[in-house]
C-alpha atoms as a PDB file:
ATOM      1  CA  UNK A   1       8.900  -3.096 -10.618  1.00  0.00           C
ATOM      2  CA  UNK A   2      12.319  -3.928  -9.947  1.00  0.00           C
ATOM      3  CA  UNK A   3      13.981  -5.164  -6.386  1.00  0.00           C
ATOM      4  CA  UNK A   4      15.185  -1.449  -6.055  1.00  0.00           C
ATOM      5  CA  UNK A   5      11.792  -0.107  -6.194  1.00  0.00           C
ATOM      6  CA  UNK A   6       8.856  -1.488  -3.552  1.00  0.00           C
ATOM      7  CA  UNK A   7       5.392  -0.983  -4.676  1.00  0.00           C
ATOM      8  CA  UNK A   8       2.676   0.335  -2.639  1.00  0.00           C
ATOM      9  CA  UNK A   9      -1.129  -0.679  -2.754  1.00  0.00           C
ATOM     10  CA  UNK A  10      -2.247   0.881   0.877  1.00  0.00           C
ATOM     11  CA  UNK A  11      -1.825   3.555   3.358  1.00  0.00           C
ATOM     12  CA  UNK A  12      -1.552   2.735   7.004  1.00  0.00           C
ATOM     13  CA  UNK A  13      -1.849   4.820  10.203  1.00  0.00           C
ATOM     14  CA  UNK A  14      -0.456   4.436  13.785  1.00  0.00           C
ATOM     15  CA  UNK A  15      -1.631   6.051  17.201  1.00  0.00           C
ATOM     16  CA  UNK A  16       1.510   8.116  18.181  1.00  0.00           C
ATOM     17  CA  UNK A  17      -0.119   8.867  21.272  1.00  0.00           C
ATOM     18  CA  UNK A  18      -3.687   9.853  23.132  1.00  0.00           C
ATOM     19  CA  UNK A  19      -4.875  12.084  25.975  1.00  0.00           C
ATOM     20  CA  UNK A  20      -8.572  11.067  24.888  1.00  0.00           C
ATOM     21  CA  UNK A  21     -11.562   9.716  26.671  1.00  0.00           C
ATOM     22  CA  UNK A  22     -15.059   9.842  27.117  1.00  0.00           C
ATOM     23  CA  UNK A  23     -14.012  10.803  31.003  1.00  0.00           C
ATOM     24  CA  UNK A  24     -12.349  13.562  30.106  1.00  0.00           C
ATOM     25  CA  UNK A  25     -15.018  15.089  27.538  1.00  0.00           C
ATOM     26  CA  UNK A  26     -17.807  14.735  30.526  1.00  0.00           C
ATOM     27  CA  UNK A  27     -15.741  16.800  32.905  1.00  0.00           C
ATOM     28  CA  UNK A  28     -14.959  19.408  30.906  1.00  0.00           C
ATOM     29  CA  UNK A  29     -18.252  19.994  30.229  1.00  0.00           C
ATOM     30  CA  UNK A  30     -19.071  19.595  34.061  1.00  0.00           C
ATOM     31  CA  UNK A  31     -16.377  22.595  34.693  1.00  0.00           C
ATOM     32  CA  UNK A  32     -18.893  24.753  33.202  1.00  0.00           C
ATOM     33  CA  UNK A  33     -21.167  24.260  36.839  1.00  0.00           C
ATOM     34  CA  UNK A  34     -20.418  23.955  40.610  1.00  0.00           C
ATOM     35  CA  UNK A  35     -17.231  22.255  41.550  1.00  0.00           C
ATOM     36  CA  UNK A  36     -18.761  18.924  43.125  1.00  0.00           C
ATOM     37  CA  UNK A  37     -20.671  18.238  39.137  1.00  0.00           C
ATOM     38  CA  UNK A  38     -18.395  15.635  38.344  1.00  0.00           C
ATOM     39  CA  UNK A  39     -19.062  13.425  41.097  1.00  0.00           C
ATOM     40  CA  UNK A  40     -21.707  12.209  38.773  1.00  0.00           C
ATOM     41  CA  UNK A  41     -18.937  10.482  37.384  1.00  0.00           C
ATOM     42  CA  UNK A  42     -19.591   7.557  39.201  1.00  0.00           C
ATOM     43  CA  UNK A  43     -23.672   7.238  38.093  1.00  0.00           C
ATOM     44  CA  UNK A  44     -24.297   4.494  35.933  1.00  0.00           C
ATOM     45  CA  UNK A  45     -25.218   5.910  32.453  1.00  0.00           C
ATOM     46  CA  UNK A  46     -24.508   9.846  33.308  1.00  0.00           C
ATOM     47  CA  UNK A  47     -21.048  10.501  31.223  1.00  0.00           C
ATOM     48  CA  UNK A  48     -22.968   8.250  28.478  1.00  0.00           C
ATOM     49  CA  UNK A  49     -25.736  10.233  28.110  1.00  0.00           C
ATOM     50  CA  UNK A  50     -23.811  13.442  28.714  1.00  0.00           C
ATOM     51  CA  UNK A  51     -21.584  12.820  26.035  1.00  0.00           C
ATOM     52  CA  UNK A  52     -24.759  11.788  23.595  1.00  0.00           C
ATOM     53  CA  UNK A  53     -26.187  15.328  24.830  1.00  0.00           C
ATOM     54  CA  UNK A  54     -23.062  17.398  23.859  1.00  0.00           C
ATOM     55  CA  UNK A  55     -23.165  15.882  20.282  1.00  0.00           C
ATOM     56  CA  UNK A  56     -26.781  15.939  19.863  1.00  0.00           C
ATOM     57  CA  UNK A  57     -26.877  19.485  20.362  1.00  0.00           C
ATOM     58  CA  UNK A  58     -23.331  20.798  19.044  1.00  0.00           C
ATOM     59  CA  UNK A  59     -21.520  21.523  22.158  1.00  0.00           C
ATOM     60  CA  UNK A  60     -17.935  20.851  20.593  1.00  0.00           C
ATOM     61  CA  UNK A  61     -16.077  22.912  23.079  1.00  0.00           C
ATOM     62  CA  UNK A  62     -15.724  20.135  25.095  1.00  0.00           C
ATOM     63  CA  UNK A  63     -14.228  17.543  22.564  1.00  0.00           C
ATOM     64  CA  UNK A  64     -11.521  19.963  22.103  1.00  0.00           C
ATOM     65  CA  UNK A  65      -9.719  19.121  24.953  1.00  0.00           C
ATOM     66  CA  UNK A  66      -9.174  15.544  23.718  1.00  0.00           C
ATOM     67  CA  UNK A  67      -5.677  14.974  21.507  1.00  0.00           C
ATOM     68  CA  UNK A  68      -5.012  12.382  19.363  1.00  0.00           C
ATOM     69  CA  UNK A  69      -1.363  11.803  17.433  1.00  0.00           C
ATOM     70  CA  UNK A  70      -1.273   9.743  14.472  1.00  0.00           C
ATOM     71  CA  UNK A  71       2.156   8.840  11.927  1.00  0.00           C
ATOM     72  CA  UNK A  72       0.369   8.492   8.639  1.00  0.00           C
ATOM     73  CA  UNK A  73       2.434   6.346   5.725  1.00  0.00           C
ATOM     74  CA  UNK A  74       0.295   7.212   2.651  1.00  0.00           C
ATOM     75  CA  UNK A  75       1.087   8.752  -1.040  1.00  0.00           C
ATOM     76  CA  UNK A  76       2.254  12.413  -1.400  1.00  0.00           C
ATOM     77  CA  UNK A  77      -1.318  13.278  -3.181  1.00  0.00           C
ATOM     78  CA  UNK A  78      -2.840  12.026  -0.374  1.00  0.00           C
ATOM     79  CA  UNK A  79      -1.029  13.701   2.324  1.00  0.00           C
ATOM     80  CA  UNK A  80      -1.402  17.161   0.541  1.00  0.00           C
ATOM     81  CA  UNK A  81      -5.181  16.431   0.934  1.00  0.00           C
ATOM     82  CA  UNK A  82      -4.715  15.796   4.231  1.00  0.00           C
ATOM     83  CA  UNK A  83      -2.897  18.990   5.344  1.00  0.00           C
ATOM     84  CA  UNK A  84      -5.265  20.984   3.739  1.00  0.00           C
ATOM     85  CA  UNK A  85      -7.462  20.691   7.201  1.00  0.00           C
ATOM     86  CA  UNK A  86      -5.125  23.676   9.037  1.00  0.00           C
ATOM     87  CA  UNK A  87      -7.107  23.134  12.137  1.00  0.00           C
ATOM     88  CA  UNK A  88      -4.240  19.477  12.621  1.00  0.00           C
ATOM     89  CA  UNK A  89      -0.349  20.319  12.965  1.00  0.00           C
ATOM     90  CA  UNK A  90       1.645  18.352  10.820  1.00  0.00           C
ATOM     91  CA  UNK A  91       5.534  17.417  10.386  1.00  0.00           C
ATOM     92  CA  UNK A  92       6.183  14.930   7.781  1.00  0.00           C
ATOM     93  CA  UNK A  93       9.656  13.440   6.195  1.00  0.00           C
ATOM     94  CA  UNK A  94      11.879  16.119   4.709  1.00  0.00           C
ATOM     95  CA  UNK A  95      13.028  15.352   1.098  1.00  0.00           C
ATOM     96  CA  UNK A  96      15.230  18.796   2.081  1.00  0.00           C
ATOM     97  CA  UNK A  97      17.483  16.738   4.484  1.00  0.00           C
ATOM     98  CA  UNK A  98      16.665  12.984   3.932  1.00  0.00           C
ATOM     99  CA  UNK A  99      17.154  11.289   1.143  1.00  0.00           C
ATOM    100  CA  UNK A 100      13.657   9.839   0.006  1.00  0.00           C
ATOM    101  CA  UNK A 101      12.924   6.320   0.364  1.00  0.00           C
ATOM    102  CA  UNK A 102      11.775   4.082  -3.192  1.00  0.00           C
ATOM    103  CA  UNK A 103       8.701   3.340  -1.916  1.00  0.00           C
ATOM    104  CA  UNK A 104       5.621   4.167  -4.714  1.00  0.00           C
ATOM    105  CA  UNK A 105       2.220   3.861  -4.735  1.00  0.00           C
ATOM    106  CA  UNK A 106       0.475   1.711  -7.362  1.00  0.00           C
ATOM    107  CA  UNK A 107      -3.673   1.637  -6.688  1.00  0.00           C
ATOM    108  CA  UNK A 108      -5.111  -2.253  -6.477  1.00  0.00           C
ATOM    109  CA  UNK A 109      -7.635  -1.880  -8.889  1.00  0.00           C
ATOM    110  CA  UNK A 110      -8.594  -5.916  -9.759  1.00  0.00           C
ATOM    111  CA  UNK A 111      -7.520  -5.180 -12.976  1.00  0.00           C
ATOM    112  CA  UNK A 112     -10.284  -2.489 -13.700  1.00  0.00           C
ATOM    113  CA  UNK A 113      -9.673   1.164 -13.168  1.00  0.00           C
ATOM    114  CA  UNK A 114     -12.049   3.961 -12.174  1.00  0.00           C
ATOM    115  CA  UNK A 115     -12.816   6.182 -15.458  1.00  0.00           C
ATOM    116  CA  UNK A 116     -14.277   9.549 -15.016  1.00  0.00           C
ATOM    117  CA  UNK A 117     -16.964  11.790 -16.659  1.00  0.00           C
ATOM    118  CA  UNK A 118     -18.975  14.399 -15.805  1.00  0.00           C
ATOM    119  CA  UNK A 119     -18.398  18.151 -15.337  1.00  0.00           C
ATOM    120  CA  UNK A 120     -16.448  19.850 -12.348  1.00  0.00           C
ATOM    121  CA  UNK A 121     -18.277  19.204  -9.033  1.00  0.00           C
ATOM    122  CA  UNK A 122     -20.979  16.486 -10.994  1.00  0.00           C
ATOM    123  CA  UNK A 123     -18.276  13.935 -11.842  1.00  0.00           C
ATOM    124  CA  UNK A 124     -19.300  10.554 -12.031  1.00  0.00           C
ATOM    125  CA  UNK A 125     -16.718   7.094 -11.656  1.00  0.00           C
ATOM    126  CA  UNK A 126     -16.869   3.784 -13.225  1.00  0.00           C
ATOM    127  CA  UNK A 127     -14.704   0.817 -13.541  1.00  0.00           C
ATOM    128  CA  UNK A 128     -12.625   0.488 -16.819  1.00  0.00           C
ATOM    129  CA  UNK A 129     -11.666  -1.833 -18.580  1.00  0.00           C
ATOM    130  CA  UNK A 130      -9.008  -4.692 -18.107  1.00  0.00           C
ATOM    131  CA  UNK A 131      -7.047  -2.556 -20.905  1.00  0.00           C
ATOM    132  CA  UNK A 132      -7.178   0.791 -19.239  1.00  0.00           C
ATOM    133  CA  UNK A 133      -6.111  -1.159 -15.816  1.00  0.00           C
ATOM    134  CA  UNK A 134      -2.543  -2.239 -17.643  1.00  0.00           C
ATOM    135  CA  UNK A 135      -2.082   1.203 -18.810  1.00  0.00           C
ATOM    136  CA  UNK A 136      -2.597   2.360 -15.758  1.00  0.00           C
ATOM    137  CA  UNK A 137      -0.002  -0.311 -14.151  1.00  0.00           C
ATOM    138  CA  UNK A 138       2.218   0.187 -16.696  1.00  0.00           C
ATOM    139  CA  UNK A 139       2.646   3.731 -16.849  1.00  0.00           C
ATOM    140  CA  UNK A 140       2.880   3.995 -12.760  1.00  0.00           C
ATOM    141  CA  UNK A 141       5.379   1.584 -13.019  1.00  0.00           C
ATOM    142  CA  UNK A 142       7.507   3.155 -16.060  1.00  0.00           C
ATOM    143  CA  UNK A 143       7.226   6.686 -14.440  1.00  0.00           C
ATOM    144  CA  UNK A 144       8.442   5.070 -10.855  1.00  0.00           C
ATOM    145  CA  UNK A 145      11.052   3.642 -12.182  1.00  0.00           C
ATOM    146  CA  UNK A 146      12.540   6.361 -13.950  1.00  0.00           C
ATOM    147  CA  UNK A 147      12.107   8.989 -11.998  1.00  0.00           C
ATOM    148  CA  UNK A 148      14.105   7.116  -9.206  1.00  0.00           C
ATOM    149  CA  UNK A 149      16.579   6.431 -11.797  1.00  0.00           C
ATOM    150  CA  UNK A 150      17.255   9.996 -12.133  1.00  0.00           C
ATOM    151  CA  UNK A 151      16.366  10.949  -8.391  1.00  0.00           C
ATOM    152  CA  UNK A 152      19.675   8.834  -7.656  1.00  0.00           C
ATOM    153  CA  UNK A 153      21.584   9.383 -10.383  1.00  0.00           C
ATOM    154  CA  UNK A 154      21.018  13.531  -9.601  1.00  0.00           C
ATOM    155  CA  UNK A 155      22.118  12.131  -5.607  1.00  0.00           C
ATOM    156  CA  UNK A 156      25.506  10.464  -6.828  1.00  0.00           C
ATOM    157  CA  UNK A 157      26.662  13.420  -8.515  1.00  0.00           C
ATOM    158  CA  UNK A 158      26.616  15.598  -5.256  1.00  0.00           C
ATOM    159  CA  UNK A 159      23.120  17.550  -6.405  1.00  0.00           C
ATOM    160  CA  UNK A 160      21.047  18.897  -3.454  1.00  0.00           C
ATOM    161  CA  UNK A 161      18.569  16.588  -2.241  1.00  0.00           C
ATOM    162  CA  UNK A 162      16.066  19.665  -2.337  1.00  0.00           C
ATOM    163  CA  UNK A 163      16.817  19.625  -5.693  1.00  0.00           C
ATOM    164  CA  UNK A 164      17.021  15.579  -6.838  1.00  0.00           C
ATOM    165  CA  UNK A 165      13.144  15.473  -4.681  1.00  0.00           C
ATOM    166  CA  UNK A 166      11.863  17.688  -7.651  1.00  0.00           C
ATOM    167  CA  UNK A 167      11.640  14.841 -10.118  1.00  0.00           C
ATOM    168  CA  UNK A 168       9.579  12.705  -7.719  1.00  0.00           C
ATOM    169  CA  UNK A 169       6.088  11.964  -8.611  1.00  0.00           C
ATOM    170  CA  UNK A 170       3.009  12.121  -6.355  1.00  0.00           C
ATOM    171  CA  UNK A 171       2.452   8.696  -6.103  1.00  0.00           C
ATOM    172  CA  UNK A 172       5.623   8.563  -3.653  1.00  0.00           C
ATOM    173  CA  UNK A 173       5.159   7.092  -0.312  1.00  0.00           C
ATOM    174  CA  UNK A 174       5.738   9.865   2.471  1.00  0.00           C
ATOM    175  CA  UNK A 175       5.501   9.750   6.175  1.00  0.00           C
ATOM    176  CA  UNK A 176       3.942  12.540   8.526  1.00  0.00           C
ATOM    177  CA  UNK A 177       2.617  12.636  11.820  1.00  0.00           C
ATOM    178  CA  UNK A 178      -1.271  14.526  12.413  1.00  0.00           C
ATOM    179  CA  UNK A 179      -1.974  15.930  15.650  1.00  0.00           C
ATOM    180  CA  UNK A 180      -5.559  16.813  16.363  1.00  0.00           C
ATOM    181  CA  UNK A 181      -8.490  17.279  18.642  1.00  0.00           C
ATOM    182  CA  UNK A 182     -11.100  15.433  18.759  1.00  0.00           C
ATOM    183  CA  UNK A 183     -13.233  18.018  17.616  1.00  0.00           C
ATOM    184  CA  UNK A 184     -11.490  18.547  14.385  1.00  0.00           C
ATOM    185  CA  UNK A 185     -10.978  15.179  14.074  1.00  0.00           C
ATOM    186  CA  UNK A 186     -15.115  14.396  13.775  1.00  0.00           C
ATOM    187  CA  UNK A 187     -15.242  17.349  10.894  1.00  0.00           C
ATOM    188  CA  UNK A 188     -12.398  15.030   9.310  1.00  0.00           C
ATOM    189  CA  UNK A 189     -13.870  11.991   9.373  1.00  0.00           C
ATOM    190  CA  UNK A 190     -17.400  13.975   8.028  1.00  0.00           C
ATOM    191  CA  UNK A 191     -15.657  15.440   5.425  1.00  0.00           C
ATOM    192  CA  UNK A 192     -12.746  12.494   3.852  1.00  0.00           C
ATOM    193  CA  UNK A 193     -14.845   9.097   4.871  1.00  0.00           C
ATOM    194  CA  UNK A 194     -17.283  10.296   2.869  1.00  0.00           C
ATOM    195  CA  UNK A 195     -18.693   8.838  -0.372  1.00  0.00           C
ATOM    196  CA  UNK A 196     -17.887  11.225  -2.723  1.00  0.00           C
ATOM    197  CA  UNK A 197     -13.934  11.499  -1.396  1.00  0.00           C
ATOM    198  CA  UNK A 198     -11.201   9.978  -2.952  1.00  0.00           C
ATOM    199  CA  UNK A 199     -10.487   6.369  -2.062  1.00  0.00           C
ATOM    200  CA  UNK A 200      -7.332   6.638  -0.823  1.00  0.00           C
ATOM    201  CA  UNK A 201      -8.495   9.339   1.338  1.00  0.00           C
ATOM    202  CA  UNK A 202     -10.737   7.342   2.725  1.00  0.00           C
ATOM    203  CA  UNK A 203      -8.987   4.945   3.513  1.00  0.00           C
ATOM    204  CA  UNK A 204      -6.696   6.819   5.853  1.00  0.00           C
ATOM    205  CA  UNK A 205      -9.917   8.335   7.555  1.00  0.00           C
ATOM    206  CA  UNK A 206     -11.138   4.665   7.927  1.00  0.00           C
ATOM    207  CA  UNK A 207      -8.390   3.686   9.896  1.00  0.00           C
ATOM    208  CA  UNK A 208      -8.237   7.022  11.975  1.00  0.00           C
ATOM    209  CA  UNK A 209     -11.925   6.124  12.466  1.00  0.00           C
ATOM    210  CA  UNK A 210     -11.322   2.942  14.010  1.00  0.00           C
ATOM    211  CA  UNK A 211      -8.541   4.309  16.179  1.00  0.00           C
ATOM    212  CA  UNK A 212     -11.111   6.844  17.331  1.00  0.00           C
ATOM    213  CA  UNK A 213     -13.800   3.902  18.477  1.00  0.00           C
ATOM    214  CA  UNK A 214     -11.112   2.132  20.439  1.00  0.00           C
ATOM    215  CA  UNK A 215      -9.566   5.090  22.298  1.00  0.00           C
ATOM    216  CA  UNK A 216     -13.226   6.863  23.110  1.00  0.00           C
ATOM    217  CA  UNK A 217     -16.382   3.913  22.578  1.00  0.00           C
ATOM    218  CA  UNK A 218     -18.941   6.879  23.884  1.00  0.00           C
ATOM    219  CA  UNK A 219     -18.061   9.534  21.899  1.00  0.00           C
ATOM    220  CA  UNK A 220     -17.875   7.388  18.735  1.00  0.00           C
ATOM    221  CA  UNK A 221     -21.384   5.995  19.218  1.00  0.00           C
ATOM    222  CA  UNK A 222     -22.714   8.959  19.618  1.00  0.00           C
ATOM    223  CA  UNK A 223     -21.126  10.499  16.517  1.00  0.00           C
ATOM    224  CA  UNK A 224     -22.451   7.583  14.525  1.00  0.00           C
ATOM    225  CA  UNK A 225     -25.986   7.812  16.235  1.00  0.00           C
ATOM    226  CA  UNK A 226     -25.928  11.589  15.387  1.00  0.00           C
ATOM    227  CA  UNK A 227     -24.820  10.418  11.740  1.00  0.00           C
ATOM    228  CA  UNK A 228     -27.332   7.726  11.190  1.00  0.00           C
ATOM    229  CA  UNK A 229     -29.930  10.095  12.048  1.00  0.00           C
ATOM    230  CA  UNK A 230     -28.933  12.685   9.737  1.00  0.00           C
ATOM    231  CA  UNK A 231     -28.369  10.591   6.790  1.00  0.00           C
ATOM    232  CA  UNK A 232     -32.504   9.054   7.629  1.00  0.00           C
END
């Protein structure tokens, strides 16, 4: 692409901010019996195995009360699978009131792009062929290009930036921030670091995942234990 156009082969996501820990998941679940409960607290092992209980058995209540912000740089398709999950808020860049940034995402594919086959809900993905991977580099790159061309050609005649954004492909890099609970958060990672989700998808719930085992080591070993077992 040319120097007035970056191109894109990752997403990346930040912690904003964090009110969770493993602390706070045992004593909310403790606030449930008599007022002295969470001097437990201090026994070796008890908010541990606490926690390990409350996933174990479904008791999600008390993961709710754990919040975690995250600013999410990733391609437009991916963000609009993202904010399908209602049970986040979102606010992401406006293309109503800022003018967009020339920032578009091209997929590192070593040359070989995923083909698909199959029927609706059965599809099935291969790599292609070193062919298929310049078409696919070549028309990301023809399409970026030209529709910034006419993005800022639409901006320098006075048009509406609500209006210019409409020629914008998906694979343009957007910016939003995703505040959650912990709770939701789990049925997130379940649902987008699976398998049979799209890559790119994944690999924003990878790194959401990892932000998640630093800010809360208990409750993330326990969700894997829980996981592991399942999947047995």
């Amino acid at each position: 692409m040319n120097n007035d156009i970056e191109s894109v082969d990752h997403s990346t996501v930040k912690l904003y901010q964090s009110n969770a820990d493993d602390l706070t998941v045992a004593r909310a679940a403790w606030a449930s019996q008599s007022p002295e409960a969470d001097e437990r607290e201090a026994e070796p092992g008890r908010v541990e195995g606490l926690i390990r209980y409350l996933m174990r058995n479904q008791h999600m209540s008390c993961f709710e009360h754990c919040h975690m912000t995250f600013v999410i740089d990733t391609p437009i398709f991916v963000a609009r699978q993202i904010m399908r999950h209602r049970s986040s808020a979102f606010n992401e860049w406006s293309a109503r009131y800022s003018e967009m940034r020339p920032r578009f995402y091209t997929p590192y594919t070593n040359g070989r792009p995923l083909v698909q086959s199959g029927k609706i809900g059965h599809y099935t993905f291969e790599q292609g062929s070193f062919h298929q991977g310049e078409r696919v580099d070549e028309a990301i790159e023809e399409v970026s290009k030209t529709a910034w061309g006419c993005y800022e050609d639409m901006l320098s005649d006075g048009i509406a930036k609500e209006v210019a954004r409409m020629v914008l492909p998906v694979n343009t890099m957007t910016t939003f921030w995703m505040t959650t609970n912990v709770r939701n958060l789990l049925h997130f990672l379940d649902l987008r670091n699976d398998d049979h989700a799209q890559y790119e998808v994944r690999e924003v719930a990878r790194q959401m995942e990892d932000l998640l085992a630093s800010e809360m080591p208990m409750t993330y070993a326990a969700y894997k234990q829980i996981n592991t077992k399942e999947e047995a």
